[in-house]
N, C-alpha and C. Protein backbone atom coordinates (compact mmCIF):
# COMPACT_ATOMS: atom_id res chain seq x y z
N UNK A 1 30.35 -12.19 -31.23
CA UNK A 1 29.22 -12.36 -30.34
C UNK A 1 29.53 -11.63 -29.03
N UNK A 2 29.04 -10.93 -28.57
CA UNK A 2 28.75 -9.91 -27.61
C UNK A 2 27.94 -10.83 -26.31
N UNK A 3 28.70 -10.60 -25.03
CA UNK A 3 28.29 -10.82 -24.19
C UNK A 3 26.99 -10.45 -23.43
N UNK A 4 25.66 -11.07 -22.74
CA UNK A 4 24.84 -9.96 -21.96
C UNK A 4 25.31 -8.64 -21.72
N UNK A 5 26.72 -8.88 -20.79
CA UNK A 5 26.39 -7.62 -19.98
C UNK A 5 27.26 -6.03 -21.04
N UNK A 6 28.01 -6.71 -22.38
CA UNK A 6 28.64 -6.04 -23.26
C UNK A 6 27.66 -5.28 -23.63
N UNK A 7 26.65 -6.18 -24.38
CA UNK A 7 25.26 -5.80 -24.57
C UNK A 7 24.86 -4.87 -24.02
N UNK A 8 24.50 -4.70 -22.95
CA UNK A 8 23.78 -3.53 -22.13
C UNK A 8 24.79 -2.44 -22.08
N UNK A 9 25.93 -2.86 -21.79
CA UNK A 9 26.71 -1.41 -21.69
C UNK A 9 26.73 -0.78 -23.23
N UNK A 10 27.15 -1.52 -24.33
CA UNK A 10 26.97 -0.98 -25.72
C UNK A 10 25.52 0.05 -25.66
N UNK A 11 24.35 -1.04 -24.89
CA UNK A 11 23.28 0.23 -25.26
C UNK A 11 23.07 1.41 -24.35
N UNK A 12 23.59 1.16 -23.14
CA UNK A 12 23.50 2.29 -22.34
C UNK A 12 24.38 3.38 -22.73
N UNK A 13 25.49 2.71 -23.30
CA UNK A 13 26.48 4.03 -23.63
C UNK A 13 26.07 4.65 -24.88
N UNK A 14 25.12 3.75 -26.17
CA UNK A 14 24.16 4.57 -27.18
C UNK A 14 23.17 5.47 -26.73
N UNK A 15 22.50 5.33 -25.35
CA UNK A 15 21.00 5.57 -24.62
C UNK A 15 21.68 7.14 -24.40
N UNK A 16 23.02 7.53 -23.78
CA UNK A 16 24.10 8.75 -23.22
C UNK A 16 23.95 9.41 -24.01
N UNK A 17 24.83 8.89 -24.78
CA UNK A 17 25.24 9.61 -25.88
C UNK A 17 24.49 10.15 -26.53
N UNK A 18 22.62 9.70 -27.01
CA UNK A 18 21.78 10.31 -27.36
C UNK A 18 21.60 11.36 -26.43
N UNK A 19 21.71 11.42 -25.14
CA UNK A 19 21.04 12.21 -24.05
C UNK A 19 21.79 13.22 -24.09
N UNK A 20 23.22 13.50 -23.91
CA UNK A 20 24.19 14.18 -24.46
C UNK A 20 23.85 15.30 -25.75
N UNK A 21 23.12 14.26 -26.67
CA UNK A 21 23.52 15.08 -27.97
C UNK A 21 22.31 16.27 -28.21
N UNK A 22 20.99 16.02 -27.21
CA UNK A 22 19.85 17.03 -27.80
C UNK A 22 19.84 18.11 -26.75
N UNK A 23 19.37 19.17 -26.40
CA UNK A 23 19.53 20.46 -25.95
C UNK A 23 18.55 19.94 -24.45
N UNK A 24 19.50 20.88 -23.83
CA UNK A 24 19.01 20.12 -22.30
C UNK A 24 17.96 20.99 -21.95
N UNK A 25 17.04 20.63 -21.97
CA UNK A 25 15.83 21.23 -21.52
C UNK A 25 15.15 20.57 -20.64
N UNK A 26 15.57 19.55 -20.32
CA UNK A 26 15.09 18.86 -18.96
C UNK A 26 16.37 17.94 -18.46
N UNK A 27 17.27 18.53 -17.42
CA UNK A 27 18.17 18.01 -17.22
C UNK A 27 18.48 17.00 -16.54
N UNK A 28 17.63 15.78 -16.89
CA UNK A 28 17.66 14.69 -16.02
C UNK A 28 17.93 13.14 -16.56
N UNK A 29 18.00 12.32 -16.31
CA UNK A 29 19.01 11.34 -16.56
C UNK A 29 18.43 10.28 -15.62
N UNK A 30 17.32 9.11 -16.16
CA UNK A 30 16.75 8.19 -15.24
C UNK A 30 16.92 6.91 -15.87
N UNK A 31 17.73 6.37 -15.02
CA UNK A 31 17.72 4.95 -15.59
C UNK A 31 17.11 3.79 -14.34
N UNK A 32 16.92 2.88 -14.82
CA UNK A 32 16.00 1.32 -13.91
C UNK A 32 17.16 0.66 -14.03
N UNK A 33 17.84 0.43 -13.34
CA UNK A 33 18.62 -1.04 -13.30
C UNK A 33 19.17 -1.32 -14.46
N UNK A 34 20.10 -0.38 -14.02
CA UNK A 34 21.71 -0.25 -15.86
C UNK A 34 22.39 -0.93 -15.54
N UNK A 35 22.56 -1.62 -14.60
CA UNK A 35 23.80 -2.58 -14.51
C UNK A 35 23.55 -4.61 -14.94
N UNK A 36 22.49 -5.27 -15.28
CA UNK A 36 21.80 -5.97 -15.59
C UNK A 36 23.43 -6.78 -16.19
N UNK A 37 23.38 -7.67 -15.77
CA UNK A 37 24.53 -8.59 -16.46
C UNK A 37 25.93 -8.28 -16.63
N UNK A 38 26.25 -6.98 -15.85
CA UNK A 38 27.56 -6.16 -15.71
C UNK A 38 28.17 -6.65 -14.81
N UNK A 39 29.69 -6.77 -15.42
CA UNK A 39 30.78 -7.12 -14.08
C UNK A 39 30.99 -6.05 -13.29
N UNK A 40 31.94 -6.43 -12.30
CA UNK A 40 32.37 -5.25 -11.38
C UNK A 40 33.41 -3.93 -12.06
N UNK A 41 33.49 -4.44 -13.07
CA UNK A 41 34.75 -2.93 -13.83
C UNK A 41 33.73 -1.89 -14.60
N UNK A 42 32.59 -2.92 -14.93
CA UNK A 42 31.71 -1.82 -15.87
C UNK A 42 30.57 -1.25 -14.79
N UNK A 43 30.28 -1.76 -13.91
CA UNK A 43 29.68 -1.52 -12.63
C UNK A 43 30.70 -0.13 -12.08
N UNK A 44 31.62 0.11 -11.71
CA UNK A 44 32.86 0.95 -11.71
C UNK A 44 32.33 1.92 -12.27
N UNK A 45 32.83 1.61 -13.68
CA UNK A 45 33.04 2.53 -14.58
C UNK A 45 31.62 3.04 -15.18
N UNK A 46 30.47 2.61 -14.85
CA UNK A 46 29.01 3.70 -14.72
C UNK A 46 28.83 3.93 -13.75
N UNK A 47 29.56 4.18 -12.76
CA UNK A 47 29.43 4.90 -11.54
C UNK A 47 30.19 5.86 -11.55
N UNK A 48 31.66 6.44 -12.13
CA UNK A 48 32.22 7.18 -12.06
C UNK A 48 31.85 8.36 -13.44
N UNK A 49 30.90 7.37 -14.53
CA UNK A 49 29.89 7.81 -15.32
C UNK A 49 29.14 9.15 -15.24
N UNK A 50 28.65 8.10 -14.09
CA UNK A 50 27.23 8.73 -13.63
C UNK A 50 27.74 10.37 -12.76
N UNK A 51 28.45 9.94 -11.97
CA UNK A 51 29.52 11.01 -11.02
C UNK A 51 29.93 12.58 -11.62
N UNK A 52 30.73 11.81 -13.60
CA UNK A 52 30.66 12.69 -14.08
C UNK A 52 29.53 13.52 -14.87
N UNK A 53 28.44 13.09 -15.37
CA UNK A 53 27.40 13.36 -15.82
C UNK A 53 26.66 14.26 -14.41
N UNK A 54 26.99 14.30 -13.89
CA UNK A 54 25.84 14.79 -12.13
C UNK A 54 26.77 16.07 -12.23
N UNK A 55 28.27 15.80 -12.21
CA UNK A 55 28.75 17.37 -11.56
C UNK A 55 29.41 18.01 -12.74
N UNK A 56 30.03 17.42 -13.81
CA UNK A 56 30.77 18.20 -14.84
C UNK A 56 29.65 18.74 -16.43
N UNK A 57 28.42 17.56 -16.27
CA UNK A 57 27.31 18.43 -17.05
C UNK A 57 26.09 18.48 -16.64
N UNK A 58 25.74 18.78 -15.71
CA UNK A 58 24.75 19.37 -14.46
C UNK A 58 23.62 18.40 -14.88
N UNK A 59 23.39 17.41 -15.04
CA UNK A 59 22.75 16.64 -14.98
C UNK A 59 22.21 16.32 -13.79
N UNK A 60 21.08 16.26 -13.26
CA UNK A 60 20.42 15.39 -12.36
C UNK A 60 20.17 13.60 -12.45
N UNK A 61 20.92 12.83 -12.23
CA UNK A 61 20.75 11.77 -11.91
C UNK A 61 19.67 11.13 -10.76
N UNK A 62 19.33 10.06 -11.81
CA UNK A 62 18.01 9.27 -10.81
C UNK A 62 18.46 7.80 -11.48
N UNK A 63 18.43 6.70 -10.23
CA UNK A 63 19.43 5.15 -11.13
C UNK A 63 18.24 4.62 -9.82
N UNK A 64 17.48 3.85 -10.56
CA UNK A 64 16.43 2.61 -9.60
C UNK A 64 17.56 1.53 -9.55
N UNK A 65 17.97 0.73 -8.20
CA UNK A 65 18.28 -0.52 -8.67
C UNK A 65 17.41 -1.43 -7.82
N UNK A 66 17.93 -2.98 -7.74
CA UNK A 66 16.93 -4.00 -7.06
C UNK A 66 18.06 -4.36 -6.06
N UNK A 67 19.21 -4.30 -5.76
CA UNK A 67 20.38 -5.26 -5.36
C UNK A 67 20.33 -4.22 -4.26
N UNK A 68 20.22 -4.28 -2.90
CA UNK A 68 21.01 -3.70 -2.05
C UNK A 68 22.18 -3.06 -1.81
N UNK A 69 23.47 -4.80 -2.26
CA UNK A 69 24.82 -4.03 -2.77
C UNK A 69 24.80 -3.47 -3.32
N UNK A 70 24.52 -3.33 -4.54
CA UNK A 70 24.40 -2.35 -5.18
C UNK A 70 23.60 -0.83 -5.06
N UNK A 71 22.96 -0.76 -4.08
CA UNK A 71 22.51 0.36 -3.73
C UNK A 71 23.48 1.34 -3.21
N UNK A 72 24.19 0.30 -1.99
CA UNK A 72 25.43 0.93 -1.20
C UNK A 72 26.53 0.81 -1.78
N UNK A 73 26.95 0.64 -2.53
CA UNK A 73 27.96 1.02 -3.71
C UNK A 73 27.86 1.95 -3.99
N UNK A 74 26.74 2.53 -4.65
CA UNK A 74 26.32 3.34 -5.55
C UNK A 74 26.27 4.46 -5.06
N UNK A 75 25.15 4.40 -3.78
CA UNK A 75 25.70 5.42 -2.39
C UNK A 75 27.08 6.16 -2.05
N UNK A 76 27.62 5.09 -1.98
CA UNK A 76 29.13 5.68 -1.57
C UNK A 76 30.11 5.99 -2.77
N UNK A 77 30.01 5.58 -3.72
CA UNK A 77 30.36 6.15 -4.90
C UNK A 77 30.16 7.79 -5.28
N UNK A 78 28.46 7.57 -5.18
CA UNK A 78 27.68 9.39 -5.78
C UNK A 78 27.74 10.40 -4.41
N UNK A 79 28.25 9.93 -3.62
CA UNK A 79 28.16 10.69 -1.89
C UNK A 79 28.82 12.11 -2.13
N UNK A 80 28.28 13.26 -1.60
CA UNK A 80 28.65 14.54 -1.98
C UNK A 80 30.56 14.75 -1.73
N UNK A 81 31.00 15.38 -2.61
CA UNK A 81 32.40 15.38 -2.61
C UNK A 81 32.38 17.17 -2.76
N UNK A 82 31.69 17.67 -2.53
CA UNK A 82 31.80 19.69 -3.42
C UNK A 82 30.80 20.00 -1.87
N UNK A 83 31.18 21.15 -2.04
CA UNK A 83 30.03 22.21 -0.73
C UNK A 83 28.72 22.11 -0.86
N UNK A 84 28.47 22.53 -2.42
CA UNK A 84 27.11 22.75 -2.45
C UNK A 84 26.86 21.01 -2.97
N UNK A 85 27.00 20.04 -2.94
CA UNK A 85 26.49 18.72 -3.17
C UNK A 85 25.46 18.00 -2.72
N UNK A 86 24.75 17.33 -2.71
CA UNK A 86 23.63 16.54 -1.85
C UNK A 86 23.76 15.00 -2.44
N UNK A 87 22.92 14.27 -2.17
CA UNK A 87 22.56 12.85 -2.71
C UNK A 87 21.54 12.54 -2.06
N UNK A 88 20.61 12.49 -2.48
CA UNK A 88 19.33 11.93 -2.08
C UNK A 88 18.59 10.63 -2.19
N UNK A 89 18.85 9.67 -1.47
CA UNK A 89 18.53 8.23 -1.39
C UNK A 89 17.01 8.04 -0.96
N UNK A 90 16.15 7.02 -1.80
CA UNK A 90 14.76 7.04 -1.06
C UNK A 90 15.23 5.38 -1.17
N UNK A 91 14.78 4.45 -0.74
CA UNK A 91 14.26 2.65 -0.09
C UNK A 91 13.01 2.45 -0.24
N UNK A 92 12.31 1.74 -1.19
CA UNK A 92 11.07 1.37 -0.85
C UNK A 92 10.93 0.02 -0.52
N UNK A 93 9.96 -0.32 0.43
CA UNK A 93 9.59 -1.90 1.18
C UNK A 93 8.41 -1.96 1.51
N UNK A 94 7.81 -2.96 1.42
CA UNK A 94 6.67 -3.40 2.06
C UNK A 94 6.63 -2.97 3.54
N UNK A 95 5.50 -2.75 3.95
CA UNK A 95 4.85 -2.77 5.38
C UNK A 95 4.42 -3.76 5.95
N UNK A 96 4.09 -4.27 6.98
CA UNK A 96 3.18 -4.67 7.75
C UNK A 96 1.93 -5.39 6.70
N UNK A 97 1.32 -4.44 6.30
CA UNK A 97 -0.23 -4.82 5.91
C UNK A 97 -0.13 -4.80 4.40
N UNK A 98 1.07 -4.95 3.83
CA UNK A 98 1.07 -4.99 2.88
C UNK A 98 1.48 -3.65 2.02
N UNK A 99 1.35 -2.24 2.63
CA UNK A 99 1.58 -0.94 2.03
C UNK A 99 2.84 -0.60 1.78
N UNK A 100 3.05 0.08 0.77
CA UNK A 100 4.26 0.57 0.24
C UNK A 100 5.10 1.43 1.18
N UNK A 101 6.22 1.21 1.85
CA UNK A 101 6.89 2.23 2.96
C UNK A 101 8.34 2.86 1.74
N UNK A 102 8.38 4.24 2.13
CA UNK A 102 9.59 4.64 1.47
C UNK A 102 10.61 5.83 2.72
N UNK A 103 11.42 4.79 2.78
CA UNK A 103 12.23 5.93 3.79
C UNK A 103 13.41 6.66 2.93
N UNK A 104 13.48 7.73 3.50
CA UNK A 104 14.10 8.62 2.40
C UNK A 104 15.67 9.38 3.32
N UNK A 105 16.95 9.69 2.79
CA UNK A 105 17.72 10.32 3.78
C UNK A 105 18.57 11.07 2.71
N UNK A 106 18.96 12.06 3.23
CA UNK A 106 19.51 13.30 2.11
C UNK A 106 21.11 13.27 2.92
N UNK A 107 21.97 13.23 2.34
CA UNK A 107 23.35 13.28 2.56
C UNK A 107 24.16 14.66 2.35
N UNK A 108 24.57 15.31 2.67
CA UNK A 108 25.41 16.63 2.63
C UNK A 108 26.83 16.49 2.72
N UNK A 109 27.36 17.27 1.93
CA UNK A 109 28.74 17.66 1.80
C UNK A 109 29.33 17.66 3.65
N UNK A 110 30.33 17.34 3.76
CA UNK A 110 30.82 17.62 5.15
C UNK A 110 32.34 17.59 5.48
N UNK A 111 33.16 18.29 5.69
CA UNK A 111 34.35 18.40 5.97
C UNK A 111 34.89 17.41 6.15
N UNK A 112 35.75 16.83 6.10
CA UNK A 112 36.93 15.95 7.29
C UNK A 112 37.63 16.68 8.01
N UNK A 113 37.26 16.50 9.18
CA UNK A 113 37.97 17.33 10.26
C UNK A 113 39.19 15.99 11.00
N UNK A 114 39.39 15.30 11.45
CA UNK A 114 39.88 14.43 11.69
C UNK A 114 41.09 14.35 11.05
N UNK A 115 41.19 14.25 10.31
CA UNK A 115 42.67 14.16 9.30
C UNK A 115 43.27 15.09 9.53
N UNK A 116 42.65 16.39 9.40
CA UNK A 116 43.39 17.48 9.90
C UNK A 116 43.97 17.78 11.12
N UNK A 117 44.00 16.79 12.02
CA UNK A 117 44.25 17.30 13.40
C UNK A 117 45.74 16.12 13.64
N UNK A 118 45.54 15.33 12.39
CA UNK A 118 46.72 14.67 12.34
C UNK A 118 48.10 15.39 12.00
């Protein structure tokens, strides 16, 4: 008997592996809230997933979640590590009057200069 969150990772890692296997003609990769009943190691370990799927098979990644933490995890996990890198985060929330607000912020590759002066 298989746990929830075994469960989901068993199918997400079937959901890949299909995505993997057919000819990339649309190189993108969208999942809603893959982490659903996942501990923190498998939480981890589809993030460093995802990391590799984005830069070693040019995949475009797109991951909806609901958890905040988990947003900023995820953030700082996928955060550009290469020159040409980006990460593009959008937030959606309610307004005022009820309307949909989406603030959006694009992250860039950026040196460490600091270390170096050590």
């Amino acid at each position: 008997m298989l746990s929830a969150g075994n469960l989901n990772t068993a199918a997400l890692t079937l959901f890949i592996a299909l995505h993997l296997s057919v000819p990339r003609e649309l190189p993108w990769l969208i999942l809603d809230d893959p982490v659903q009943s996942m501990d923190d190691v498998h939480i981890a370990n589809l993030a460093a997933l995802l990391r590799t799927l984005s830069k070693e098979h040019g995949r475009q990644v797109i991951v909806a979640v609901h958890d905040r933490q988990l947003f900023e995890y995820l953030r700082l996990e996928l955060s550009p590590a290469f020159p040409d890198d980006s990460l593009l985060t959008l937030e959606l929330s309610r307004g005022v009057r009820r309307g949909t607000l989406c603030e959006h912020r694009r992250y860039h590759f950026q040196d460490e200069t600091t270390l170096l002066v050590a």
